[in-house]
Structures are given as structure tokens and as C-alpha cells.
Protein backbone atom coordinates (compact mmCIF):
# COMPACT_ATOMS: atom_id res chain seq x y z
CA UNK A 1 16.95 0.37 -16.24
CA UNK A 2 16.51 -1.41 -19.44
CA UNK A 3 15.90 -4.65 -17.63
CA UNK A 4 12.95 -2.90 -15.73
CA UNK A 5 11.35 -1.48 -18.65
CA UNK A 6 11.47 -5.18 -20.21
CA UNK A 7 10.12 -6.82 -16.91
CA UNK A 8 7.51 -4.23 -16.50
CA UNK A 9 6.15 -5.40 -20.39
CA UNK A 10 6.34 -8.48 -19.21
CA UNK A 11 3.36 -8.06 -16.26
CA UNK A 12 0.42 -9.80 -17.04
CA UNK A 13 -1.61 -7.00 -15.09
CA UNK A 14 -2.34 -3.43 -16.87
CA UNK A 15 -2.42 -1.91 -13.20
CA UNK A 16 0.57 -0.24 -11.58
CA UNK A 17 1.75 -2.18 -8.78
CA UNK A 18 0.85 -0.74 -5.83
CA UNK A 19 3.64 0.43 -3.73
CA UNK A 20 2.97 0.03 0.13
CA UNK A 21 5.09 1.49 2.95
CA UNK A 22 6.25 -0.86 5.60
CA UNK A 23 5.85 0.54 8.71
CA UNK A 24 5.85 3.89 7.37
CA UNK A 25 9.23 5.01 5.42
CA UNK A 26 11.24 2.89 7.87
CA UNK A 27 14.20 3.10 6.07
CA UNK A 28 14.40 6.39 6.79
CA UNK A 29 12.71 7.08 10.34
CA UNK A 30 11.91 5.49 13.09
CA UNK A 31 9.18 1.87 12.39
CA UNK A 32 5.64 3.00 13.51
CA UNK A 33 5.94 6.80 14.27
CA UNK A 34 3.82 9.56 12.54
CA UNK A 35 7.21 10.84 11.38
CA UNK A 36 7.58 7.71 9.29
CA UNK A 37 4.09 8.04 7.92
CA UNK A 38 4.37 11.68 7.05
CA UNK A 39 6.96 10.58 5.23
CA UNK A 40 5.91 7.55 3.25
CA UNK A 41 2.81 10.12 2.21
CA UNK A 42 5.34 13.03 1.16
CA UNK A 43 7.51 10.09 -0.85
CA UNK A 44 4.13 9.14 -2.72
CA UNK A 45 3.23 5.63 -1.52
CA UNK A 46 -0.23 4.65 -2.51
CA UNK A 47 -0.69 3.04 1.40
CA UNK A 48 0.68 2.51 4.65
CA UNK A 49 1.23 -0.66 6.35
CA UNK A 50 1.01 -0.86 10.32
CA UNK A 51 1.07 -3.71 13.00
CA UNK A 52 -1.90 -3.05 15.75
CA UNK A 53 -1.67 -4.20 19.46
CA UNK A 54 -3.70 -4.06 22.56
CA UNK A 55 -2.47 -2.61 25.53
CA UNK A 56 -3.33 -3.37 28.96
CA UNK A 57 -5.98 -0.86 29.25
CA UNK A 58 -7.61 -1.71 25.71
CA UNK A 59 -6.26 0.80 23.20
CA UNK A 60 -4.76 -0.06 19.91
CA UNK A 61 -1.45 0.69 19.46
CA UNK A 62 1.32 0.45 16.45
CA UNK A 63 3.95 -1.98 17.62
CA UNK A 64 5.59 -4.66 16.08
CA UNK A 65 6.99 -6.52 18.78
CA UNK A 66 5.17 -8.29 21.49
CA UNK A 67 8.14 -6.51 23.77
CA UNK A 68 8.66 -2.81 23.29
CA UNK A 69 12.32 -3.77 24.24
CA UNK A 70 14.06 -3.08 20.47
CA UNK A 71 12.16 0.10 19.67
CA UNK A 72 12.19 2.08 22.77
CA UNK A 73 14.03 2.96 25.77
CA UNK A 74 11.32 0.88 27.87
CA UNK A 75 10.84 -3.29 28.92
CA UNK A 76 8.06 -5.26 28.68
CA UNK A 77 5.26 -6.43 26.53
CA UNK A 78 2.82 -4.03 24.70
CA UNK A 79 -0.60 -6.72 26.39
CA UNK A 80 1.04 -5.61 30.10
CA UNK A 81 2.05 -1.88 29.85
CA UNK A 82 -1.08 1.20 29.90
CA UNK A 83 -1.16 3.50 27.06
CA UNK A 84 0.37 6.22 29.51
CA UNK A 85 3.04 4.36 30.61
CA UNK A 86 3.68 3.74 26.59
CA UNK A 87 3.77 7.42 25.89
CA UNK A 88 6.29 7.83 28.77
CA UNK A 89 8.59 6.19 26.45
CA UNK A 90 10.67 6.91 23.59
CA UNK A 91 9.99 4.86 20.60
CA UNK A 92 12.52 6.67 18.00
CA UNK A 93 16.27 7.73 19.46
CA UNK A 94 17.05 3.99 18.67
CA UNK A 95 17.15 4.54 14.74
CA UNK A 96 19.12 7.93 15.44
CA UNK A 97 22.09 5.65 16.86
CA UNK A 98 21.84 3.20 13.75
CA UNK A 99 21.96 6.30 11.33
CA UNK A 100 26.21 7.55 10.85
CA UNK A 101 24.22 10.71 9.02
CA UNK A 102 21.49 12.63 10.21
CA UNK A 103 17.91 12.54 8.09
CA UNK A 104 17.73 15.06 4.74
CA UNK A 105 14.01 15.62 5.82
CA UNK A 106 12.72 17.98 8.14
CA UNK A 107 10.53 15.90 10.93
CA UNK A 108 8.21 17.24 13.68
CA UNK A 109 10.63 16.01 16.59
CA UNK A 110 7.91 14.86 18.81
CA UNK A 111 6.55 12.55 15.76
CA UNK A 112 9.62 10.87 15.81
CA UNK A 113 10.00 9.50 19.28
CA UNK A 114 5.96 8.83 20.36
CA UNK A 115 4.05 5.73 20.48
CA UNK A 116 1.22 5.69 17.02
CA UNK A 117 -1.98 5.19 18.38
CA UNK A 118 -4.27 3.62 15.74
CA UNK A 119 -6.78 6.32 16.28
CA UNK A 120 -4.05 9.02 15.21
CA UNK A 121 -3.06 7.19 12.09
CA UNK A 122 -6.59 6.76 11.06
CA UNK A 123 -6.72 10.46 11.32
CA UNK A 124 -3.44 11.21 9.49
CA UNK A 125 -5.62 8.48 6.74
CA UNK A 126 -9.13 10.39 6.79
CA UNK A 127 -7.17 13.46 6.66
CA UNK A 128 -5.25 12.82 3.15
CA UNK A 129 -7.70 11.49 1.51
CA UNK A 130 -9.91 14.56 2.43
CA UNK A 131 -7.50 16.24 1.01
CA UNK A 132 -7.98 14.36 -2.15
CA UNK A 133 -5.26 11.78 -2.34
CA UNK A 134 -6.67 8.35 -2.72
CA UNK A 135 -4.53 6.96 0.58
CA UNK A 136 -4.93 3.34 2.17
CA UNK A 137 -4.22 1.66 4.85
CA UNK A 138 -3.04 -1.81 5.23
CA UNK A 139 -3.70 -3.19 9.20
CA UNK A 140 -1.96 -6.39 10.03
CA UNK A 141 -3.20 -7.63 13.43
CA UNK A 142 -0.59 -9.29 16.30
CA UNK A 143 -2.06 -10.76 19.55
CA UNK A 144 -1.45 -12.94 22.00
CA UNK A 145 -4.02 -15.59 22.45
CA UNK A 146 -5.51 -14.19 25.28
CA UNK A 147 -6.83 -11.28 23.46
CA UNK A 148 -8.25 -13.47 21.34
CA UNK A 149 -11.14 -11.50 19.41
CA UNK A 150 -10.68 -8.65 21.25
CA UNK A 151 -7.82 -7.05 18.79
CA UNK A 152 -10.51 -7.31 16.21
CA UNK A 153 -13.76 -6.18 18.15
CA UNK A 154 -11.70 -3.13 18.77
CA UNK A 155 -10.16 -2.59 15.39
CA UNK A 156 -13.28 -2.68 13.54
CA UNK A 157 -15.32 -0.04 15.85
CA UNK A 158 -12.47 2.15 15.39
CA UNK A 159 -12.66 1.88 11.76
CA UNK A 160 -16.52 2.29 11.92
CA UNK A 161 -16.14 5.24 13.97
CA UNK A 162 -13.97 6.79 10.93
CA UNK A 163 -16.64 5.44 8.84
CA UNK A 164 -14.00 3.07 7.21
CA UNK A 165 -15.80 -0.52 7.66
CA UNK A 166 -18.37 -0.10 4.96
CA UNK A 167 -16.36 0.99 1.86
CA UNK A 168 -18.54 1.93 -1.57
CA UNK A 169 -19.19 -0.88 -3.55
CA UNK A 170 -17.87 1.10 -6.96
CA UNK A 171 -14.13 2.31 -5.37
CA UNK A 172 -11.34 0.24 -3.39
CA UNK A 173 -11.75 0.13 0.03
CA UNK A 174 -9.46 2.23 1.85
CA UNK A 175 -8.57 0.07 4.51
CA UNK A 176 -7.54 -3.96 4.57
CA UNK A 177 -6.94 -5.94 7.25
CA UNK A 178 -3.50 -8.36 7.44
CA UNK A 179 -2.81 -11.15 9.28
CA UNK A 180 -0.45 -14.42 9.54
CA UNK A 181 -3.20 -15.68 11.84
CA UNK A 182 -6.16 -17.40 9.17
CA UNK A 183 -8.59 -17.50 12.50
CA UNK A 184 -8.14 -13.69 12.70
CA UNK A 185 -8.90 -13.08 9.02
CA UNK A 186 -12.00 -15.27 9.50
CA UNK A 187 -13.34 -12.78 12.45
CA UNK A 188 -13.05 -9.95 10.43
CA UNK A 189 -14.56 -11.54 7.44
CA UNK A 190 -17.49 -12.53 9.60
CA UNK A 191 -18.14 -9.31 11.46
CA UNK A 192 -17.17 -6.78 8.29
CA UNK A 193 -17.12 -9.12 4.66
CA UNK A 194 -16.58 -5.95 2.85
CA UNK A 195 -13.44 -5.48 4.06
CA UNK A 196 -10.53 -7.02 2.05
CA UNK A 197 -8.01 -9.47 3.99
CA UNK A 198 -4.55 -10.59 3.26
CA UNK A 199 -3.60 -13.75 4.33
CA UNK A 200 0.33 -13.00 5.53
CA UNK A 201 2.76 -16.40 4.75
CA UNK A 202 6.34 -17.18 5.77
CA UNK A 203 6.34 -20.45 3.84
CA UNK A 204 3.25 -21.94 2.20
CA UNK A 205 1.61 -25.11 3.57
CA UNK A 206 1.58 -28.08 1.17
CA UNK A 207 -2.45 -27.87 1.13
CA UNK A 208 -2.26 -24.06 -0.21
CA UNK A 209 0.50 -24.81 -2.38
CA UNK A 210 -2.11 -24.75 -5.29
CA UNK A 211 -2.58 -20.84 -4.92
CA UNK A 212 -6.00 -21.40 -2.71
CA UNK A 213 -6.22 -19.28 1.11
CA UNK A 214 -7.98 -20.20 4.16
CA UNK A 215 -11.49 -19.48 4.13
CA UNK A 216 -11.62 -15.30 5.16
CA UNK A 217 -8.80 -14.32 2.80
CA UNK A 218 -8.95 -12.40 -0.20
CA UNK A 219 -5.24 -11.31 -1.28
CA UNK A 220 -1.74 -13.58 -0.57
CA UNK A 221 0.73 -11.89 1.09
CA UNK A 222 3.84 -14.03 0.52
CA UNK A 223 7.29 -13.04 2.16
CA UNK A 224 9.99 -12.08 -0.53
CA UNK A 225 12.13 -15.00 0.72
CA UNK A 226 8.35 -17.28 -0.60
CA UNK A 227 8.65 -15.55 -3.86
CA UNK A 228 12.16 -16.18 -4.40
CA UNK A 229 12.35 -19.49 -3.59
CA UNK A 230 9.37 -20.36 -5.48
CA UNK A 231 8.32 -17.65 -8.21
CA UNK A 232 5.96 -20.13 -9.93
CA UNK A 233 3.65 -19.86 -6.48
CA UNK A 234 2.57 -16.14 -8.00
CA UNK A 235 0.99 -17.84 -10.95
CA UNK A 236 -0.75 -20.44 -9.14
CA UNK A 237 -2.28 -17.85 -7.23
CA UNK A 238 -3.15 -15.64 -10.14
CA UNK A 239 -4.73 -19.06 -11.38
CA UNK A 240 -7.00 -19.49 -8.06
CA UNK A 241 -8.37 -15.56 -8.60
CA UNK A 242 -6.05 -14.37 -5.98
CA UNK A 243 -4.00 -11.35 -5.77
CA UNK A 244 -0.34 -11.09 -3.95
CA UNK A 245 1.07 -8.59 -1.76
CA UNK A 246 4.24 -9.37 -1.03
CA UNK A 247 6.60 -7.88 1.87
CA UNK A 248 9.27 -6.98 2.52
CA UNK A 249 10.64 -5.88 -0.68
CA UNK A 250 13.92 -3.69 -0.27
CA UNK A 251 16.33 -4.60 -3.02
CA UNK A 252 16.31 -3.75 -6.42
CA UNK A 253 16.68 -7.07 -7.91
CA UNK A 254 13.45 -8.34 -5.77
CA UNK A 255 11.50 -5.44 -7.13
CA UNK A 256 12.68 -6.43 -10.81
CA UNK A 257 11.53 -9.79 -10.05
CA UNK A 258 8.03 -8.56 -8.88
CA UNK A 259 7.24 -6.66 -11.76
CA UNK A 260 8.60 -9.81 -13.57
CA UNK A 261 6.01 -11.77 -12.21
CA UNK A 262 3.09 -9.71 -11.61
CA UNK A 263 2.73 -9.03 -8.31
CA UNK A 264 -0.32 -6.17 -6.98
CA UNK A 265 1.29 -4.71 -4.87
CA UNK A 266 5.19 -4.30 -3.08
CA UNK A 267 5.33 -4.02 0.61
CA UNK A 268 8.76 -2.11 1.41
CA UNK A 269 10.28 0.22 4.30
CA UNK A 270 11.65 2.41 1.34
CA UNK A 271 8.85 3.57 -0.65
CA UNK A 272 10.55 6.67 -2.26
CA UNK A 273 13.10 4.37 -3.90
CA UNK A 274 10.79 1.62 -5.30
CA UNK A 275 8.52 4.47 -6.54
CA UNK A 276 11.61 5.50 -8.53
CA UNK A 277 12.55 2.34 -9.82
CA UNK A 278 9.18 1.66 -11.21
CA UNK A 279 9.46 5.11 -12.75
CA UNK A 280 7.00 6.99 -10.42
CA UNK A 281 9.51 9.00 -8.67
């Protein structure tokens, strides 16, 4: 603990990193069900982080995969398959055959088992922060190319809809959009500038190696294995104005070295733990 306490005096910033759930507490439940979600919100995280896809039929759904092969009982890609034929499938017993015990939290058993519309997790958002917690969202958009555009034109009349596009100019949006696609960033920065992007990196390109991001993005959001490799990157992109996200941070020692360097945020599937560790438990 003592090596926390001197990292976190060592942080440049004066503002508590910002601890983000990845893919809902998917540590503990199944990735992208409202049961993980509930969760991350009853461990405390300050956000939630989801992956949006189109189905066949046009609706937004939360799946990682481009094949709903490894998180359900079901075949084939998300782009192919209807929303109904999507809710015919179970998205959670998968993580109850990983688990040797069974969860010390008390689930809705549906929630743990459907497919997350993006609709009903903008809902589960609107409804915390009505009831006064300060809750955001983090969006990351995956597509194949021939939706090109359309992932976007569909995400951003949802979040108008939930009157999410236009945030107040004097508080932090509640919703940012993510992407490892710079083309995608640059859509949503066209159609919706006040909405703040993340730029999502596996390894950094030798022209961005300076700390700059493509044209549309706001905030870096550099893998743990970037940071690790190359924890001098976080200062060059402090230098350019830029703020880092960075995912997916699990182990203790890459949260120490987070706080260590400064980082605005931690992107990690167990919220409740790094909450704890940076002594917000």
C-alpha cells in the first residue's frame, strides 16, 4: 500500500483517476449483460464501457465479437443475425462454466443471460444519473466495412433521443464515443463535435509517436501492453494537450504504474478492486 500512496503523490493531475468498467464488472459476470452493469454501478465505477454493433435488421447491440460464437450458445456474426433471433440466445451460461464458485452477488437471472441492447443501457445510464449519480458512458464502435456510417448514424440518434448528444457546455459530457477506427471518430466529430472521442491504440504509429491523434480525437486510449512497453508515450501525450484512457487494466502492478504516470482514467473488467486499490473502496 505504501507504494500506492507514494505513486499516487507522484500524479501530475489533482483529479482522481477515473475508474471505467470494461464491459460492465466482467470479472465477475457475464461481458455485456445488464447483470454486469448493475454491478459495475453497485461496485462504484464512475462509467461503463460497451462495444456497439449492428444487427441485420438495424438495431444496436452490445457485442464484442463480430461472431456471437464465444459468448453465447449461438453461431454466426452479429451484421447477419435479427435482434430476435439474438434474444433467442443465451449470452451468459458461458462465464458460469469458467467460474469453480458461484457469484457472492445476488443477480436478476434473466440479466445475466440476454443480449444488451444499446437502448436498454442508455436507460439503465439516464436512469442513475436521475437518480443523482454522475454516471457515464464510454461507447466504442465495431463494424464491418459495409456498415460503414451506418453504426454511427444510428448511435448518435439514439443518443439524441436520450437527449445525450448535446452535453452542457459547464459539466462533462456523459457519454464518449471509442473507437480503434480514426475514420469513425472523424464521423462522429463531424455530425456531433461536442461529443468527446477516444482514439483506441494497440501499438502507436511512428507519425503519432509524438503524443498527437488523428484529426476527430480528443483522449488516447492506449492498451496496457502500449503503456508498459513505452511509459514515456503518457508524457508525450500530456505534452500534445491530450488525455489517456487506457484499457485493460487488471493487475495491481499496472494500476500502480498508472497512477505513477498520470493516467485519466483506468479501463478494467474489475472495477470494485481498482476502486479499492486507489482507496475508494
Amino acid at each position: 500500500m505504501a507504494r500506492v500512496t507514494q505513486a499516487r503523490q507522484q500524479r501530475p493531475s489533482q483529479h482522481p483517476i477515473q475508474v471505467i468498467a470494461h464491459r460492465g464488472a466482467s470479472d465477475d459476470a457475464p461481458e455485456h449483460t445488464l447483470a454486469a452493469y448493475r454491478k459495475a454501478i453497485e461496485d462504484g465505477a464512475d462509467a461503463l464501457e460497451c462495444d456497439v454493433r449492428l444487427t441485420a435488421d438495424g438495431h444496436l447491440v452490445c457485442v464484442h465479437d463480430r461472431r456471437v460464437n464465444r459468448t453465447s450458445n449461438g453461431r454466426g456474426a452479429v451484421s447477419a443475425l435479427e435482434l430476435n433471433e439474438l434474444a433467442a440466445l443465451d449470452f451468459g451460461s458461458w462465464k458460469d462454466r469458467e467460474e469453480a464458485e458461484a457469484p457472492d452477488w445476488d443477480p436478476v437471472p434473466g440479466e445475466l443471460t440476454s443480449v444488451l441492447t444499446l437502448e436498454r443501457l442508455l436507460e439503465l445510464l439516464v436512469e442513475t444519473r436521475a437518480a443523482g449519480r454522475p454516471l457515464q458512458l464510454a461507447i466504442e464502435t465495431k463494424h464491418p466495412t459495409r456498415w460503414a456510417g451506418q453504426v454511427e448514424e444510428r448511435l448518435l440518434h439514439l443518443l439524441k433521443r436520450f437527449e445525450l448528444d448535446a452535453p452542457p457546455s459547464d459539466a462533462p459530457s456523459p457519454v464518449r464515443i471509442m473507437s480503434f477506427s480514426a475514420r469513425s471518430l472523424h464521423r462522429i466529430q463531424d455530425a456531433a463535435p461536442q461529443l468527446p472521442t477516444v482514439y483506441l491504440m494497440q501499438f502507436v504509429s511512428p507519425r503519432l509517436r509524438d503524443g498527437r491523434l488523428p484529426a476527430g480525437a480528443r483522449i488516447a486510449g492506449p492498451g496496457m501492453r502500449i503503456v508498459r512497453s513505452h511509459p514515456g508515450y503518457i508524457d508525450r501525450l500530456h505534452r500534445a494537450g491530450h488525455r489517456a484512457h487506457v484499457w485493460t487494466v487488471n493487475e495491481p502492478e499496472d494500476v500502480e504504474l498508472c497512477i505513477r504516470l498520470g493516467v485519466e482514467a483506468i479501463i478494467t473488467n474489475r472495477p470494485k478492486q481498482v476502486l479499492a486499490q486507489l482507496g475508494r473502496a
